[in-house]
Protein backbone atom coordinates (compact mmCIF):
# COMPACT_ATOMS: atom_id res chain seq x y z
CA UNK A 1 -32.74 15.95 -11.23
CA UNK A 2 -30.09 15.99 -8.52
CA UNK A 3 -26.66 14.27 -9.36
CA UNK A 4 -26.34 10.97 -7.32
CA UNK A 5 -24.37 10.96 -4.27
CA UNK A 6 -21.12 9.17 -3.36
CA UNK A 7 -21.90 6.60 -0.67
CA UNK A 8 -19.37 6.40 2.12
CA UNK A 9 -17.57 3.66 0.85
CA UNK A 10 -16.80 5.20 -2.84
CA UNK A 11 -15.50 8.32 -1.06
CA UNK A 12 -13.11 6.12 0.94
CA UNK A 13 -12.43 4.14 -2.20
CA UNK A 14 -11.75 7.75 -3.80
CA UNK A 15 -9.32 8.62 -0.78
CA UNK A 16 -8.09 5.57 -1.18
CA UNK A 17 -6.64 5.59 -4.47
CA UNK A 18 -5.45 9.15 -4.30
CA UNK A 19 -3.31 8.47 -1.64
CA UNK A 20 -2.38 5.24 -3.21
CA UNK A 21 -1.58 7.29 -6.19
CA UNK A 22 0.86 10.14 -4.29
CA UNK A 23 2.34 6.87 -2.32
CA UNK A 24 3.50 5.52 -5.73
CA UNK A 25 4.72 9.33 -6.95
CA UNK A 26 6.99 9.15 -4.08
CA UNK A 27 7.81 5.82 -4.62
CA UNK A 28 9.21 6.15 -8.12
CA UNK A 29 11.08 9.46 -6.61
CA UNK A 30 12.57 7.79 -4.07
CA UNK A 31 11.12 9.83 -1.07
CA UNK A 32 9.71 7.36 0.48
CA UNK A 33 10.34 3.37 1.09
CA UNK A 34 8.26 0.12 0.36
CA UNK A 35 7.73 -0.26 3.78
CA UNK A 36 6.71 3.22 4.86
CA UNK A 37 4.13 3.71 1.74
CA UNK A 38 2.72 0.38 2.41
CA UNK A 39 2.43 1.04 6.06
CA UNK A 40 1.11 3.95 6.09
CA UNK A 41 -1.90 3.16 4.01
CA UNK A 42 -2.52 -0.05 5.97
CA UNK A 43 -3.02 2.33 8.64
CA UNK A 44 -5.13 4.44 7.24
CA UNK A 45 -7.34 2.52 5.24
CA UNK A 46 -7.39 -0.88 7.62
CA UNK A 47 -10.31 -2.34 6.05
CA UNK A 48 -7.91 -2.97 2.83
CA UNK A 49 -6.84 -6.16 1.87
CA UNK A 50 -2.85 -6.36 2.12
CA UNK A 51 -3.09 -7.63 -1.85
CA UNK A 52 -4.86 -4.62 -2.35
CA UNK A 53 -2.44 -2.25 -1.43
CA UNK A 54 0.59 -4.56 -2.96
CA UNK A 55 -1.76 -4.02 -6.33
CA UNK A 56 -1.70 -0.29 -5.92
CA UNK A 57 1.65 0.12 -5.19
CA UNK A 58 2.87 -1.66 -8.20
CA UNK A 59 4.88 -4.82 -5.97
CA UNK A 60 4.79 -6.88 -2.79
CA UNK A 61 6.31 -10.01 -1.75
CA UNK A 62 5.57 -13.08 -3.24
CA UNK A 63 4.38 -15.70 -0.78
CA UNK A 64 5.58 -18.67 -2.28
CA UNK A 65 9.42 -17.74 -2.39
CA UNK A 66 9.74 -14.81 -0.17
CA UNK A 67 11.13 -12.30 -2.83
CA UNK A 68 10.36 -9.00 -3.35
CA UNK A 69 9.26 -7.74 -6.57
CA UNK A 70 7.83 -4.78 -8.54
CA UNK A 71 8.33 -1.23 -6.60
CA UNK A 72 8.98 -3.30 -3.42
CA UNK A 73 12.57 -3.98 -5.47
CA UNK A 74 13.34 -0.27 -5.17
CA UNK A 75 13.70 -0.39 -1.41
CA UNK A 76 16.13 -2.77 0.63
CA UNK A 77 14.49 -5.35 1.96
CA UNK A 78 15.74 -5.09 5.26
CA UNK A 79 13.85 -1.61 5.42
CA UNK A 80 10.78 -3.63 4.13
CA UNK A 81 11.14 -6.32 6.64
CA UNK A 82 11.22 -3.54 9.75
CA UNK A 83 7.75 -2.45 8.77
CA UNK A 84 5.47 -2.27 11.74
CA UNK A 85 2.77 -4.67 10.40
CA UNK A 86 3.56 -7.86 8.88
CA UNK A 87 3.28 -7.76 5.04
CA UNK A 88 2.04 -10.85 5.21
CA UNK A 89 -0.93 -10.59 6.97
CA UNK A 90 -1.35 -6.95 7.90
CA UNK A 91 -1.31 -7.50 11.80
CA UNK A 92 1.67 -5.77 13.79
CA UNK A 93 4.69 -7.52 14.59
């Protein structure tokens, strides 16, 4: 029989997480800030979720008190804060 195909979606899901994946790499070698990794894959993968991403990434910002934590530590937060989309809700500033 023929080996089942990926459907559209679990190819982006794929892309998805490898990218996620090399965002974090750079991350945790400091190539790279918060703001740009999270950025850039709100922009290329648009259809996910903000938490998503946050999940991915290993951090985020915590709603409730407004601090950063996990990865999101790693980078000032002013950088964070000068992102082009709001963390918050993922729609540009």
């Amino acid at each position: 029989g023929q080996a089942p195909t990926e459907s559209p979606v679990d190819k982006d899901i794929a892309a998805f997480r490898k990218d996620a994946r090399a965002m974090v790499k750079d991350l945790d070698d400091g190539k790279i800030s918060w703001g740009v990794a999270w950025d850039e894959l709100r922009f290329d993968y648009p259809e996910v979720s903000g938490e998503k991403i946050d999940e991915y990434l290993g951090g985020g910002k915590n709603p409730e008190t407004g601090e950063w934590y996990g990865r999101a530590l790693g980078t000032s937060g002013s950088d964070n804060d000068a992102s082009f989309l709001d963390v918050d809700t993922g729609e540009e500033n």
